[in-house]
PDB file of N, CA and C in Angstrom:
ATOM      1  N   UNK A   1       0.839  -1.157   0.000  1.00  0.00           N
ATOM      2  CA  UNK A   1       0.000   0.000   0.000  1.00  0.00           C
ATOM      3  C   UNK A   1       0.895   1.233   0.000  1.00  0.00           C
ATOM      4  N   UNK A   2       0.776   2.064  -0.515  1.00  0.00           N
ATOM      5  CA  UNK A   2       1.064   3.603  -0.762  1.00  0.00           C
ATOM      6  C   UNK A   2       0.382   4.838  -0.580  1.00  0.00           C
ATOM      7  N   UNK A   3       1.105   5.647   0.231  1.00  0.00           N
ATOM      8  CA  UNK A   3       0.614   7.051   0.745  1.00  0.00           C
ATOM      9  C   UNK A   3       1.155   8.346   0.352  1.00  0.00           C
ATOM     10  N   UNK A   4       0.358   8.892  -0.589  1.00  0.00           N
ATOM     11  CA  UNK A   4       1.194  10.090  -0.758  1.00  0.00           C
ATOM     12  C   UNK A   4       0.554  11.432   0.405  1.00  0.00           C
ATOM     13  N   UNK A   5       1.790  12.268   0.638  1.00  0.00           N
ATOM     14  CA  UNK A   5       1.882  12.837   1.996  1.00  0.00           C
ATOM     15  C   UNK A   5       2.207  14.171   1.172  1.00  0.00           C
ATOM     16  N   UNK A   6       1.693  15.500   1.244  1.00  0.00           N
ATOM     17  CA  UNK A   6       2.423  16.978   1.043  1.00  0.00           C
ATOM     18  C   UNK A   6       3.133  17.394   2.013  1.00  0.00           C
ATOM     19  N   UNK A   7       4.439  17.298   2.362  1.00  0.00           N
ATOM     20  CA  UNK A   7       4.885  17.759   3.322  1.00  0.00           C
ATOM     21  C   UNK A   7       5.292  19.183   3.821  1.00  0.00           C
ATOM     22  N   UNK A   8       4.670  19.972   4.215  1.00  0.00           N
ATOM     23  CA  UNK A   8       5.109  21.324   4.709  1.00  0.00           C
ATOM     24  C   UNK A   8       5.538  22.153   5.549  1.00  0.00           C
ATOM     25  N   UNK A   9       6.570  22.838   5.614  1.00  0.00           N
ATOM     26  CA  UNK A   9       6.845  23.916   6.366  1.00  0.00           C
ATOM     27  C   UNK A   9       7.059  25.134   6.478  1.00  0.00           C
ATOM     28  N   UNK A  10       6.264  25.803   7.154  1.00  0.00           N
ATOM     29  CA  UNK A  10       6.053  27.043   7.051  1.00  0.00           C
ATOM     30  C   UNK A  10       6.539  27.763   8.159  1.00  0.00           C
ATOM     31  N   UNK A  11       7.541  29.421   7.839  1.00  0.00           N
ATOM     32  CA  UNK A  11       8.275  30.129   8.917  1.00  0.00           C
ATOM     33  C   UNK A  11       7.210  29.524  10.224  1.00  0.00           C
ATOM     34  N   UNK A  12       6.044  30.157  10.509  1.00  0.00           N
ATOM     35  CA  UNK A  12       5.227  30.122  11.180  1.00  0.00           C
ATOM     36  C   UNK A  12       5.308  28.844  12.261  1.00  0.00           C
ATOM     37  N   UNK A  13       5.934  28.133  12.034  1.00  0.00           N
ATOM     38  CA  UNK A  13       5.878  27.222  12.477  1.00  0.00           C
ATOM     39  C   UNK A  13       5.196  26.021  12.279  1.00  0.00           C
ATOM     40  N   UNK A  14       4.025  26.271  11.486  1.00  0.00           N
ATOM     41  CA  UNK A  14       2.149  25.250  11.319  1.00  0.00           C
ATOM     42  C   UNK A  14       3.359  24.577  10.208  1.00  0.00           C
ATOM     43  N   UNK A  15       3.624  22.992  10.319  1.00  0.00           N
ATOM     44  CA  UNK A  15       3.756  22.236   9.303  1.00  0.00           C
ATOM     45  C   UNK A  15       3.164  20.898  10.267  1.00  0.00           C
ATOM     46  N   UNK A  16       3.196  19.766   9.405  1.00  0.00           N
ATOM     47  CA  UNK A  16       2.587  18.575   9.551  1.00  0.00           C
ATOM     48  C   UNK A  16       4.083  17.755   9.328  1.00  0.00           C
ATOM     49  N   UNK A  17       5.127  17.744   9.811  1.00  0.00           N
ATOM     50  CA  UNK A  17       6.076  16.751  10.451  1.00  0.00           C
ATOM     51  C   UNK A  17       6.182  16.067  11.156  1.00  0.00           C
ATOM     52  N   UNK A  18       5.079  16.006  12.291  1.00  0.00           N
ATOM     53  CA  UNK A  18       4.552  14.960  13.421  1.00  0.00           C
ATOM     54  C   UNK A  18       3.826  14.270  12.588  1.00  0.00           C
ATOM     55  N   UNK A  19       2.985  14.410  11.579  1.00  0.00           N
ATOM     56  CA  UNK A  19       2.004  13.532  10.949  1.00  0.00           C
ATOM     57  C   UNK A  19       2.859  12.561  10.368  1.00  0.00           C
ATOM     58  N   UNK A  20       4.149  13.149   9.654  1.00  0.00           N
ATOM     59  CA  UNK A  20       5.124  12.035   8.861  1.00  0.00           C
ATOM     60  C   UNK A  20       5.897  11.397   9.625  1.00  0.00           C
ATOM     61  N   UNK A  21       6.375  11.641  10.986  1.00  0.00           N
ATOM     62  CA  UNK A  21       6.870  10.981  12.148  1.00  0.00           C
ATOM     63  C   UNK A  21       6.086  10.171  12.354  1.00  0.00           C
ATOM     64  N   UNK A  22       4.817  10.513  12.657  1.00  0.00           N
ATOM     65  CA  UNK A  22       3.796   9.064  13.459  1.00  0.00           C
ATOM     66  C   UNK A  22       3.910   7.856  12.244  1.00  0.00           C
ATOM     67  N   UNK A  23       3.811   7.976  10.956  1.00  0.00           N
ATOM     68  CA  UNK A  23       3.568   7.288   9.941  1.00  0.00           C
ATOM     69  C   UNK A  23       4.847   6.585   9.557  1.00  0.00           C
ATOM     70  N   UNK A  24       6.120   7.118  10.331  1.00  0.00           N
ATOM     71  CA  UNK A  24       7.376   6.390   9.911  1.00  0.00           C
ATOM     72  C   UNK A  24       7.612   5.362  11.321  1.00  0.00           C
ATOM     73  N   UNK A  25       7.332   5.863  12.505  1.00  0.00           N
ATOM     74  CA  UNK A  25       7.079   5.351  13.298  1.00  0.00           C
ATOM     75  C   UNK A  25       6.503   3.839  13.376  1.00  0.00           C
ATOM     76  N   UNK A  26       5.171   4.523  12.863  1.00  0.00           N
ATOM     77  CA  UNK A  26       3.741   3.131  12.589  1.00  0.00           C
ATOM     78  C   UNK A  26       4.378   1.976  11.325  1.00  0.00           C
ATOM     79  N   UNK A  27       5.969   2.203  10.690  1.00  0.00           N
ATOM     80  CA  UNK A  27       5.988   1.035  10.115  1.00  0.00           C
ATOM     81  C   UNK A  27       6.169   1.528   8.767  1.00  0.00           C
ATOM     82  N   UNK A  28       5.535   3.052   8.208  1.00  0.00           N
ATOM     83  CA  UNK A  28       5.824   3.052   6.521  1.00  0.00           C
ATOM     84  C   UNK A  28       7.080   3.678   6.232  1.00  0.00           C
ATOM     85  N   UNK A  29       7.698   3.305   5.061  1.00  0.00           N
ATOM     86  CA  UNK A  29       9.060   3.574   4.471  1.00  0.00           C
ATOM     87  C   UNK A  29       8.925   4.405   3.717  1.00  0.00           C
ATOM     88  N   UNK A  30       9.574   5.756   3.290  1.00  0.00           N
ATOM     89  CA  UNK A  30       9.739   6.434   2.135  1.00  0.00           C
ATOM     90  C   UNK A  30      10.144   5.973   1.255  1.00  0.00           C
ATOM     91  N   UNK A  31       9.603   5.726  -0.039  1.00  0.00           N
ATOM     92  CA  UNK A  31       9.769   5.305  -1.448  1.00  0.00           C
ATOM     93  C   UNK A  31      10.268   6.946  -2.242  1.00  0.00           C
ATOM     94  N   UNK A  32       9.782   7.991  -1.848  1.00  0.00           N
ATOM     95  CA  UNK A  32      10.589   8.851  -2.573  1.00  0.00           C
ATOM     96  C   UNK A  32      10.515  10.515  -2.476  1.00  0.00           C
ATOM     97  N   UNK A  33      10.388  11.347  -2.485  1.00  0.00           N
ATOM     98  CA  UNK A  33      10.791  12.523  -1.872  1.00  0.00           C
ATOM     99  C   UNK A  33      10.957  13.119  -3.249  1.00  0.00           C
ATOM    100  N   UNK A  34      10.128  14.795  -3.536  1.00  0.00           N
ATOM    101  CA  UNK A  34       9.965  15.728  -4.420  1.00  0.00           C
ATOM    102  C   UNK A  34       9.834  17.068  -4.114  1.00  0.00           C
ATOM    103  N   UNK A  35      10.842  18.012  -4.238  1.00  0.00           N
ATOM    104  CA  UNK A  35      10.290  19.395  -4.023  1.00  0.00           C
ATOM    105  C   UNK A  35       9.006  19.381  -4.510  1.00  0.00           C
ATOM    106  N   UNK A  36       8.654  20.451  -4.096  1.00  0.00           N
ATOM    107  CA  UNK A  36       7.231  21.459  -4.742  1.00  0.00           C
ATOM    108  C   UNK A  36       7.114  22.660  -4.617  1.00  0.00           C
ATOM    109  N   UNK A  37       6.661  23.755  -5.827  1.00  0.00           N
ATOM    110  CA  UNK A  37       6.676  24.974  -5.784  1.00  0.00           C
ATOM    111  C   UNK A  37       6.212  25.593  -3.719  1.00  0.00           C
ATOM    112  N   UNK A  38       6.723  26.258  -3.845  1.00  0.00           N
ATOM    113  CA  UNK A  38       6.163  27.069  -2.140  1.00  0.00           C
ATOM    114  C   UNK A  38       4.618  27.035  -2.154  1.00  0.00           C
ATOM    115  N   UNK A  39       4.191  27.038  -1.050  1.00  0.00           N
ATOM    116  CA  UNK A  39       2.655  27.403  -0.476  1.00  0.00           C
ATOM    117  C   UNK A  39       2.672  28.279  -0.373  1.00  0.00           C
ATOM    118  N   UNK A  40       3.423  29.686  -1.050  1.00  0.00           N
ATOM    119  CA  UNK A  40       2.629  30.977  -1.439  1.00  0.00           C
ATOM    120  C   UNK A  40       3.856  32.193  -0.542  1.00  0.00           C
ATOM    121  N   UNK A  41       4.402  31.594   0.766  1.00  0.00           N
ATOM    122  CA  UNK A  41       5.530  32.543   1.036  1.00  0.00           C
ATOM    123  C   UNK A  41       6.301  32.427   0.621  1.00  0.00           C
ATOM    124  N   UNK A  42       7.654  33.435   1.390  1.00  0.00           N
ATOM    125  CA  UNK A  42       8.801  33.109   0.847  1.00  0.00           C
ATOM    126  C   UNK A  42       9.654  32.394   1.314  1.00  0.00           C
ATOM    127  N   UNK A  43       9.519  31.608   2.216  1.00  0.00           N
ATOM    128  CA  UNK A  43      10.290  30.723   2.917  1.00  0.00           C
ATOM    129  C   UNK A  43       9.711  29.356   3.628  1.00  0.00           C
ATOM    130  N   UNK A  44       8.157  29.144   2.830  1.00  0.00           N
ATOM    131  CA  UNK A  44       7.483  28.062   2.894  1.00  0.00           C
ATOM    132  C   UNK A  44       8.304  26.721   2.635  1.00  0.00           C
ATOM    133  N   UNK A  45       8.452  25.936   2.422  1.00  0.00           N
ATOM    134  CA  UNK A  45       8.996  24.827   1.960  1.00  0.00           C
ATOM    135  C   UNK A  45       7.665  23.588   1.947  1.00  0.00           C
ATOM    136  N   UNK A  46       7.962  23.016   0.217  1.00  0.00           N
ATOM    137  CA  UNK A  46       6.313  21.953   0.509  1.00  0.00           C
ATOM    138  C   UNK A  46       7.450  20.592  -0.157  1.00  0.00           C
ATOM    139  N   UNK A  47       6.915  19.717   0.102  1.00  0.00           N
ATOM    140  CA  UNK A  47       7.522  18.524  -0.198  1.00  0.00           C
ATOM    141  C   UNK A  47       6.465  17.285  -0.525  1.00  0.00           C
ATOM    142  N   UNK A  48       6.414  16.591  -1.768  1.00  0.00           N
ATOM    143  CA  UNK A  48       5.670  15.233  -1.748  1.00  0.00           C
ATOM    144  C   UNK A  48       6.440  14.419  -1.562  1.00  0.00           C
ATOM    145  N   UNK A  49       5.981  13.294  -0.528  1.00  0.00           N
ATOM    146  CA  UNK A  49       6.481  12.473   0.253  1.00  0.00           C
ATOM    147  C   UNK A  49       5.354  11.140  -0.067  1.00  0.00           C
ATOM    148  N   UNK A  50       6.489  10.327  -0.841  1.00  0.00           N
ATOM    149  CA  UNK A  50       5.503   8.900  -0.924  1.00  0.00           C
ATOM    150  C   UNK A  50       5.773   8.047  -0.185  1.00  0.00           C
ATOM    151  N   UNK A  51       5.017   7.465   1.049  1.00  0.00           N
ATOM    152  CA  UNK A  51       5.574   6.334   1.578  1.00  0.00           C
ATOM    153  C   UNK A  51       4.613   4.839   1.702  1.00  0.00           C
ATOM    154  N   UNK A  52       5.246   3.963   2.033  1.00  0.00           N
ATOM    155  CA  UNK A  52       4.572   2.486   1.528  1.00  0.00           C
ATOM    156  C   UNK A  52       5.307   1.395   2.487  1.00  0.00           C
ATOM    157  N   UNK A  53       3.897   1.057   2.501  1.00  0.00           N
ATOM    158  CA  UNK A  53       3.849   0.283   4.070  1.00  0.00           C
ATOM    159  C   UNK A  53       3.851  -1.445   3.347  1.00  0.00           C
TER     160      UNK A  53
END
């Protein structure tokens, strides 16, 4: 099975890196890792993250 994940971080602090922790945790492996244009600031950072359990 396969999960694709948007991974983000934003200055602000609000990203979802605990969500990809619990899920590496719970057993799934990264299959592969992709920039992605910013979520709109300038120092956003977004990432697709496929992982597969």
């Amino acid at each position: 099975m396969q999960k694709a994940l948007v991974v983000s971080w934003f200055t602000e602090k609000k990203n979802n890196l605990e969500e990809l922790n619990n899920l590496l945790n719970d057993g799934w492996k990264i299959v592969s890792q992709s920039p992605m244009g910013g979520g709109g600031g300038r120092n956003d950072v977004v990432s697709l993250v496929i992982l597969e359990k």
